[in-house]
C-alpha atoms as a PDB file:
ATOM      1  CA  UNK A   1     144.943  81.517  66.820  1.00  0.00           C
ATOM      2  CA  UNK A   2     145.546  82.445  70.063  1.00  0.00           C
ATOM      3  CA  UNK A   3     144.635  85.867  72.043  1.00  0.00           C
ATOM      4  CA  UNK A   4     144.223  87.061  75.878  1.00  0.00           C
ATOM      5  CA  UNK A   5     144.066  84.104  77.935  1.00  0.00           C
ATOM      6  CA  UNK A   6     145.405  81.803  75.358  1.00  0.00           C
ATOM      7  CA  UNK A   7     148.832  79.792  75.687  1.00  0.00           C
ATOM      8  CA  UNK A   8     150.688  79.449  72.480  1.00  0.00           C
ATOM      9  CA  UNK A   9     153.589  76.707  71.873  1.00  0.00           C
ATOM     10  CA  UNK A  10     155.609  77.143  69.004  1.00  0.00           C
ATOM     11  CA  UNK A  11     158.728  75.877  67.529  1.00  0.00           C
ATOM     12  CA  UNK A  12     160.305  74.416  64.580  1.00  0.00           C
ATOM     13  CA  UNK A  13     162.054  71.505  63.078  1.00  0.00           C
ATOM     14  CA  UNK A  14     163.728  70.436  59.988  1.00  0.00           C
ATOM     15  CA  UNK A  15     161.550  67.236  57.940  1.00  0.00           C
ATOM     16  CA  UNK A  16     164.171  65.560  56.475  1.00  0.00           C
ATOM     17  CA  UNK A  17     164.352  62.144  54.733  1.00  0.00           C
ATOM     18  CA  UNK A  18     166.615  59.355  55.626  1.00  0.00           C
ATOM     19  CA  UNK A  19     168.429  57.533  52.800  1.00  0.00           C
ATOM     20  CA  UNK A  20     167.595  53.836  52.814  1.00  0.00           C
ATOM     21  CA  UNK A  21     166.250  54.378  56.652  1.00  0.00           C
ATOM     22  CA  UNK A  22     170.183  54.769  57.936  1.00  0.00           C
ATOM     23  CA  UNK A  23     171.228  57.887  59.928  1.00  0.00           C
ATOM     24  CA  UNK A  24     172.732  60.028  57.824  1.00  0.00           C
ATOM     25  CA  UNK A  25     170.075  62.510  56.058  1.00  0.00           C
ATOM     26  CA  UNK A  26     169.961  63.716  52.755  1.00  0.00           C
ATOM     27  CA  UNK A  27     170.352  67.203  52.110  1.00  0.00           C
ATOM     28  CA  UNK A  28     167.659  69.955  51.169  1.00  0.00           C
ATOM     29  CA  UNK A  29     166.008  69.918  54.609  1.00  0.00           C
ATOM     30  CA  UNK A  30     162.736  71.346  54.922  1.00  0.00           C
ATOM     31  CA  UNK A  31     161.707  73.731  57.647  1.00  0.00           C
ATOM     32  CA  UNK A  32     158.514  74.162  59.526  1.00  0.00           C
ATOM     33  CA  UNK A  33     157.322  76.274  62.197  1.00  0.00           C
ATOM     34  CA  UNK A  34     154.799  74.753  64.194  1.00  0.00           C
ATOM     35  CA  UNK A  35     152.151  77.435  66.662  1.00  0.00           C
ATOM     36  CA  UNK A  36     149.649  75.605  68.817  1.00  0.00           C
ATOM     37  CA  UNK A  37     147.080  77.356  70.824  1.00  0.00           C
ATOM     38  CA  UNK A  38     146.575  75.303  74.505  1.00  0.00           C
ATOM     39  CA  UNK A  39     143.933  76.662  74.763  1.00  0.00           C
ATOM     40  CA  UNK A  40     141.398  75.306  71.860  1.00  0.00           C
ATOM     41  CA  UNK A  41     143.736  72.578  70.920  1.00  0.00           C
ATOM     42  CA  UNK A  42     144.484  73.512  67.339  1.00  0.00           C
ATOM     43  CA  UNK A  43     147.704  74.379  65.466  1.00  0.00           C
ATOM     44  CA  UNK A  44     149.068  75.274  62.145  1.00  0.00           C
ATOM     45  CA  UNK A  45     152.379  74.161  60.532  1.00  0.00           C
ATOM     46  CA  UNK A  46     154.122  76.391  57.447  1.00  0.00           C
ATOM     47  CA  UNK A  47     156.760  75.709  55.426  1.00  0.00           C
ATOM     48  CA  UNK A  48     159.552  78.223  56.018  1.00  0.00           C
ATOM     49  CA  UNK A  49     162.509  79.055  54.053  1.00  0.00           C
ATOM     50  CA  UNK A  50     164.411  80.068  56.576  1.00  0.00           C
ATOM     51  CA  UNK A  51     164.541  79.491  60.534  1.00  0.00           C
ATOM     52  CA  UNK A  52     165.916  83.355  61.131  1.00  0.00           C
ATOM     53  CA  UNK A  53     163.878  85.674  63.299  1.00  0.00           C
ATOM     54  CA  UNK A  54     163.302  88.319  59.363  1.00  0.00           C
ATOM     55  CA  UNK A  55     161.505  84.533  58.511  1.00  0.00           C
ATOM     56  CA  UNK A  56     159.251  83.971  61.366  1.00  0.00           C
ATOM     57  CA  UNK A  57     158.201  86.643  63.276  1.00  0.00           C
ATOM     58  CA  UNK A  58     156.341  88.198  60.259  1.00  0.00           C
ATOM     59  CA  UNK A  59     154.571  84.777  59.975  1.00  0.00           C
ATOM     60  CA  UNK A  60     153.931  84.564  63.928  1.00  0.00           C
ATOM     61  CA  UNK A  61     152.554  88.207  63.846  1.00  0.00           C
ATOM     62  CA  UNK A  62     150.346  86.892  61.094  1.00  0.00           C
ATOM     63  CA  UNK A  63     149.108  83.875  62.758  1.00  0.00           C
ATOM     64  CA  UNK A  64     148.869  84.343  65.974  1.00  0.00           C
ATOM     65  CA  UNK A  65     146.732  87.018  67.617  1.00  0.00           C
ATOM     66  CA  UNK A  66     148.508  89.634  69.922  1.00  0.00           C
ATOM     67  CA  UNK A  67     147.984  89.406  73.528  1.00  0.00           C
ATOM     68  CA  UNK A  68     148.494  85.486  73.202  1.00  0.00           C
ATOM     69  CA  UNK A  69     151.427  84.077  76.063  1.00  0.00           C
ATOM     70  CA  UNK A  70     153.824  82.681  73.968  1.00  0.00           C
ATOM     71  CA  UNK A  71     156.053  79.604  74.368  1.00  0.00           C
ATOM     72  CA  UNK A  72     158.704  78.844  72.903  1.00  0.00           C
ATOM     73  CA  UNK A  73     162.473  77.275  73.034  1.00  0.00           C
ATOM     74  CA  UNK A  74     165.215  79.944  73.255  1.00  0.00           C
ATOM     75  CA  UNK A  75     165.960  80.084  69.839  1.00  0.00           C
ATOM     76  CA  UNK A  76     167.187  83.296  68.739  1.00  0.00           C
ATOM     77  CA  UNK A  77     165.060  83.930  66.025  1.00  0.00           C
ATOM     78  CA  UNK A  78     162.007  84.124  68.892  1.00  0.00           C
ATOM     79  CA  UNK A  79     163.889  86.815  70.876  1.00  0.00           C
ATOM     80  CA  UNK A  80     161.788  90.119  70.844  1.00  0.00           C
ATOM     81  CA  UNK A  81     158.008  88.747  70.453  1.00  0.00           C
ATOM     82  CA  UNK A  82     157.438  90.585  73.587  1.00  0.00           C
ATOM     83  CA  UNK A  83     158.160  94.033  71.288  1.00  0.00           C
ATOM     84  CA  UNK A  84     155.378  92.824  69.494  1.00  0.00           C
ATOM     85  CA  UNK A  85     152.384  92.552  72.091  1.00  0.00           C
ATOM     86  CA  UNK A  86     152.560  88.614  73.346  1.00  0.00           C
ATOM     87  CA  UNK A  87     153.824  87.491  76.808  1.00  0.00           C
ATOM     88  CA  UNK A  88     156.861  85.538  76.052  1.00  0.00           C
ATOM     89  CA  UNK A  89     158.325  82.523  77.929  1.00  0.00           C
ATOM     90  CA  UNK A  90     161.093  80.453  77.350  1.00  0.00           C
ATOM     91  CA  UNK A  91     161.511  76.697  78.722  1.00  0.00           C
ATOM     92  CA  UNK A  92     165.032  74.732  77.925  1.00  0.00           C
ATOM     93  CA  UNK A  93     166.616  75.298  74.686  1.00  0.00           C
ATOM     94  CA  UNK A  94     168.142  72.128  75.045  1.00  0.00           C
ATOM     95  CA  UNK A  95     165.608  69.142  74.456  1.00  0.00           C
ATOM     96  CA  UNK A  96     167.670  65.873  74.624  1.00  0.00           C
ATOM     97  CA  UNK A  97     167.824  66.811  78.210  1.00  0.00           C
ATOM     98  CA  UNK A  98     164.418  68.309  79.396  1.00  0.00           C
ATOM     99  CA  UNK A  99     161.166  69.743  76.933  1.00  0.00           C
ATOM    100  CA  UNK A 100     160.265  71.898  79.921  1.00  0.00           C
ATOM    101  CA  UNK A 101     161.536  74.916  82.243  1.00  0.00           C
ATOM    102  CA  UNK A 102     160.982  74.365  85.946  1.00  0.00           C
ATOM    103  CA  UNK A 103     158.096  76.509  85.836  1.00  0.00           C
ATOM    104  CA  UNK A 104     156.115  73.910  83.360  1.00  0.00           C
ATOM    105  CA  UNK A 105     156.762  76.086  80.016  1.00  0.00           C
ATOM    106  CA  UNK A 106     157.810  74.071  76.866  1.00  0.00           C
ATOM    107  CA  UNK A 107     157.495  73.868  73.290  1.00  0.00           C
ATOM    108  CA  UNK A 108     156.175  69.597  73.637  1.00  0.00           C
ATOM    109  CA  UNK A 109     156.751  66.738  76.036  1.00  0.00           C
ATOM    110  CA  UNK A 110     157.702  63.492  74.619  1.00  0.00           C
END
């Protein structure tokens, strides 16, 4: 996905059951990163193993065509992507407060 001209959002979360629909979760969290081109309106979601930045940049550098803008939260792991050929902005790393920067970037609005 993505490319010159395109916007791409990504981020990640842990899927995670509830036991008996209470609060507390149940261990063995999954997590996914999520990449979504603006642009053309499509995404994909993976499985990762790991939310560290030796986890997901290979799999954004395989998924997501160089020269994209990227946008993403300011989670360590997405620190550098500009070394790699893609315009990277950050919005609010903090999401119970705001999904987007001043300046309109964000990973999702509620």
């Amino acid at each position: 996905i993505g490319g010159p001209g395109h916007i791409i959002e990504i981020d990640e979360s842990a899927v995670t059951k509830r036991k008996h629909n209470r609060r507390k979760t149940i261990k063995n969290s999954q997590w996914v990163l999520g990449m979504y081109d603006k642009s053309i309106k499509q995404g994909i979601i993976l499985h990762v193993v790991r939310r560290d930045k030796v986890t997901m940049i290979p799999e954004i550098l395989k998924h997501v065509n160089r020269g994209s803008e990227v946008w993403s939260d300011m989670w360590k792991a997405y620190h550098g992507l500009s070394n790699h050929g893609y315009s990277h902005k950050t919005g609010n790393s903090n999401h119970s407060k705001e999904f987007k920067s001043a300046d309109g970037v964000g990973t999702g609005a509620p």
